[in-house]
Structures are given as C-alpha cells and as structure tokens.
Protein backbone atom coordinates (compact mmCIF):
# COMPACT_ATOMS: atom_id res chain seq x y z
CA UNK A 1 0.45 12.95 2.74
CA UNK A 2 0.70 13.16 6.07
CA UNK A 3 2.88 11.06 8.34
CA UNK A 4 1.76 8.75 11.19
CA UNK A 5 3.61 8.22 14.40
CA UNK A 6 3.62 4.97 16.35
CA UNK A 7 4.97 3.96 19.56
CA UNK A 8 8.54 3.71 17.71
CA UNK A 9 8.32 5.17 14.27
CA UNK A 10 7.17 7.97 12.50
CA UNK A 11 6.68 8.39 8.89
CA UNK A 12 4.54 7.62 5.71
CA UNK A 13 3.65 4.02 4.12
CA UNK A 14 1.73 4.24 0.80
CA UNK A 15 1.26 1.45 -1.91
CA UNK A 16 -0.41 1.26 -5.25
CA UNK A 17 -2.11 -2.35 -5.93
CA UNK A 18 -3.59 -4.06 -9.08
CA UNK A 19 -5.83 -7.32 -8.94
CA UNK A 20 -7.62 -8.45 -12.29
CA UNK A 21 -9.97 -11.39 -11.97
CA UNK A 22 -9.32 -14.46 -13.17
CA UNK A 23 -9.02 -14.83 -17.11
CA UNK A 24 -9.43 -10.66 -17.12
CA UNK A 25 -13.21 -11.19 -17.39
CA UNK A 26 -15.02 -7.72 -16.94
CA UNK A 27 -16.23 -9.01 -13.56
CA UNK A 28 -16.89 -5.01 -12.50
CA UNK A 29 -19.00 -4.19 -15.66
CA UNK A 30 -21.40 -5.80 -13.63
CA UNK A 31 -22.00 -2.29 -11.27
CA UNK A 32 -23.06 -4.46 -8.10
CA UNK A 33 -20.31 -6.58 -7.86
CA UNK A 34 -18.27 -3.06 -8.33
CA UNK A 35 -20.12 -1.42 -5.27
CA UNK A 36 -19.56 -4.79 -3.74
CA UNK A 37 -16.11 -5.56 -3.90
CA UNK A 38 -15.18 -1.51 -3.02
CA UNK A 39 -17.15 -2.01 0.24
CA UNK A 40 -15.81 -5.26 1.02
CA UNK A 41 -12.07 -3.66 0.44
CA UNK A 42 -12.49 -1.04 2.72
CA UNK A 43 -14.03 -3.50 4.96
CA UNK A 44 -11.01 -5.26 5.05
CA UNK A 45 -8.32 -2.46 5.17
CA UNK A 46 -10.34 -1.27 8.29
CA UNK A 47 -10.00 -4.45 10.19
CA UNK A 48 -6.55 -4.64 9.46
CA UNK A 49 -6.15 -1.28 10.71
CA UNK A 50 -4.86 -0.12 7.10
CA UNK A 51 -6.46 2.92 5.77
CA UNK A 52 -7.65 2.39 1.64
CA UNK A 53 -7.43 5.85 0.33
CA UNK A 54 -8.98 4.76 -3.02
CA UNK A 55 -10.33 1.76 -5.49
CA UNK A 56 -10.90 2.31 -8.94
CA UNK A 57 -10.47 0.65 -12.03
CA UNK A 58 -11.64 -0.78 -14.90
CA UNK A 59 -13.96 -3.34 -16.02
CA UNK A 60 -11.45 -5.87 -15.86
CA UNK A 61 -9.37 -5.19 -12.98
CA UNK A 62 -8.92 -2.74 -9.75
CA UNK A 63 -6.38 0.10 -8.46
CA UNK A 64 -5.94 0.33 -4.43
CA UNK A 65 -4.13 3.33 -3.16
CA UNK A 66 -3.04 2.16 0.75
CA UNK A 67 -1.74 3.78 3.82
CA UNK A 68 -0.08 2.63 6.68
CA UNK A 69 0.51 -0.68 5.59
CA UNK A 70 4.03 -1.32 6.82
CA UNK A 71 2.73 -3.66 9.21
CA UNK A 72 2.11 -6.01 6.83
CA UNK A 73 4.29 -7.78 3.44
CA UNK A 74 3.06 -6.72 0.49
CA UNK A 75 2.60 -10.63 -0.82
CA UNK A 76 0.55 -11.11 2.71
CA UNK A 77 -1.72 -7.89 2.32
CA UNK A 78 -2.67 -8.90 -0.97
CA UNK A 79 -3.51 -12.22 -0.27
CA UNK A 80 -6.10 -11.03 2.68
CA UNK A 81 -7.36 -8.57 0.27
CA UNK A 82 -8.11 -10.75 -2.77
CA UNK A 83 -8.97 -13.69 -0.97
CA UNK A 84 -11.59 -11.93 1.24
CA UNK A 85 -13.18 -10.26 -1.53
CA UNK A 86 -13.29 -13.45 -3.49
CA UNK A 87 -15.05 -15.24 -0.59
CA UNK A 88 -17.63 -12.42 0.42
CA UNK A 89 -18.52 -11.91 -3.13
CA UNK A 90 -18.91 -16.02 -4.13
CA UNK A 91 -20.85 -16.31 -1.01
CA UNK A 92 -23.18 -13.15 -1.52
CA UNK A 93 -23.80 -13.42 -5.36
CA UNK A 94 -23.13 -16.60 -6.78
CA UNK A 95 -26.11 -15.98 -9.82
CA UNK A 96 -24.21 -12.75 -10.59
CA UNK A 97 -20.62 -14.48 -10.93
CA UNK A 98 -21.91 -17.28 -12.51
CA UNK A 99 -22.15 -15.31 -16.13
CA UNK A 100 -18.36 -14.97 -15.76
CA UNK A 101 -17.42 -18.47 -15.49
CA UNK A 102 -14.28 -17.92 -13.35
CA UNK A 103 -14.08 -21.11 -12.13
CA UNK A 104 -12.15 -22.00 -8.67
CA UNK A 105 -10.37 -18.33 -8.22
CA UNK A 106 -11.51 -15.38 -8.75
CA UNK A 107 -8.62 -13.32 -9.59
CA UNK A 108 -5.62 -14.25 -11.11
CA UNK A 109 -2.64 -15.82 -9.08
CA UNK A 110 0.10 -12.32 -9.96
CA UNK A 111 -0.81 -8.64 -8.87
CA UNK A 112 1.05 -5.09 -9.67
CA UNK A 113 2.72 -3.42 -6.47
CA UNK A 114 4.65 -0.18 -6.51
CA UNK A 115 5.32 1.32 -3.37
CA UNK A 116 4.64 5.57 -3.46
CA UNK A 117 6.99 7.77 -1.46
CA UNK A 118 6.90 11.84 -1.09
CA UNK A 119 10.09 11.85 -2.48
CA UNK A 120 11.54 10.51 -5.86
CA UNK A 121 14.61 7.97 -5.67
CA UNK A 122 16.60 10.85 -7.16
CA UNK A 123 16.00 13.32 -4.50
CA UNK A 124 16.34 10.05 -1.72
CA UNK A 125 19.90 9.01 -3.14
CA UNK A 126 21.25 12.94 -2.94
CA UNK A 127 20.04 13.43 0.44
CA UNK A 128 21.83 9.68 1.73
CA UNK A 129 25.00 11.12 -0.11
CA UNK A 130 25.75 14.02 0.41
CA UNK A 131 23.95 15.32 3.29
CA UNK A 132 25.07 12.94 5.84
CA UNK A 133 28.11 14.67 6.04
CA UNK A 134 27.41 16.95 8.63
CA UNK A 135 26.96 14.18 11.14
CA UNK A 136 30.89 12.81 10.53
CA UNK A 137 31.67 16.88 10.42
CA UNK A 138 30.53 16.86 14.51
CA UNK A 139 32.10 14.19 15.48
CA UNK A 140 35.42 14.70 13.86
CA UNK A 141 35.46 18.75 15.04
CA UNK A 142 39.52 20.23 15.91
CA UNK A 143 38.41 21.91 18.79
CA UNK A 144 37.18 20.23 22.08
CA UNK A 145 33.91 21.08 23.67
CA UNK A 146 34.79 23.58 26.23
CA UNK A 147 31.42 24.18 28.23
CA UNK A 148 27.79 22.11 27.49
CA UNK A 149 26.58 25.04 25.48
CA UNK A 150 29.55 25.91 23.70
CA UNK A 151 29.40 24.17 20.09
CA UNK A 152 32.19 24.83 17.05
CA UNK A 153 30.33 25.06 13.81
C-alpha cells in the first residue's frame, strides 16, 4: 500500500469493516439494493475524503476495505457509513425493502473492525525493542564531536 503524506504526517491508515442488516436478513440477495448500497458507500467515503478500496460480501452482510481514515474514530465512520446507506436506500426503494421487514434500522446496532497494517504486531514489537537503540547509542557516544562533519560510529 502506499503511504499518504499530509501537512504533518506521513504514513498508511487501512481498516477492514463488517455491517449485517438488521436480523441478518439477505437484504443483498436482492442484486439492486447490492449495486445500490456499493454506490452509495463509495459515495460516502468520497465526501468524507476517505478512499473505499473495496465492498463485498455476502447476502447477509458487507466487507469495506478503507484508506486514509485516520481522520475519523472508527465508532464515528461507521455510523456515517451505515446510517447514510440506510437512509438513501429507505428513501430510494422502500417496495424493495419492504419484503425484508427490517423494521426501524436497517442494520444491526454492533459492526466488526480490525485495523490492517504492512507490518504484523510481531515484526512492530521487535523493531520498538530493539532497534531504538541506536538513537540512546548517539547520544551517549565517549568521544565529543570535534568538527560538524566529524561523527564517531
């Protein structure tokens, strides 16, 4: 993946999310209301200046695969998702939701978040312990500096 810079960071954000409609119905059997809620998520993840790599899924729920999120909580991103595909798609096909009888929601209050890193936690915790050293090595050096481009090493 590649890394983004901003006007005071630089690195990657990615995130894996789950939403399943209310009472698991198989809401996205139905392949318009599949088309529709993919284009209304990417819809979304434009205007909030988020880029959605993917959505896929199943009949009965959806994956998201996001980048550059870190402006946003996780708990606050997936509230703008799900509640902006639940209002496009109750206001644009109410005769093809009806079928599901979802009731007032339609997805289910929880959702499944992992954030996604290039690295695994393994790799992460060796490089914070031991190869951090070198920066205490500098500063803690014998010999004094003697010119600006003489360094000890």
């Amino acid at each position: 993946m590649d890394r983004i810079s901003s006007s005071h960071s630089y690195g990657e954000s990615a995130l894996h999310l789950q939403f399943t409609p209310k009472y698991r119905r198989d809401v996205f059997s139905d392949p318009l209301l599949l088309k529709a809620t993919r284009g209304i998520l990417f819809w979304v993840a434009s205007q909030l200046g988020i880029e959605l790599v993917a959505a896929e899924g199943g009949p009965d729920h959806i994956h998201l695969f996001l980048r550059n999120w870190k402006n946003y909580a996780i708990p606050v991103l997936a509230n703008r998702l799900k509640g902006r595909v639940s209002f496009e798609l109750r206001r644009r096909f109410p005769d093809h939701l009806a079928p599901f009888r979802l009731g007032e929601s339609f997805w289910t209050d929880g959702y499944f978040y992992e954030t996604v890193g290039s690295v695994t936690a393994e790799a992460r915790q060796f490089y914070v312990e031991r190869c951090q050293t070198k920066h205490w090595d500098e500063v803690f050096h014998t010999e004094p500096q003697k010119t600006l481009t003489h360094f000890t090493n």
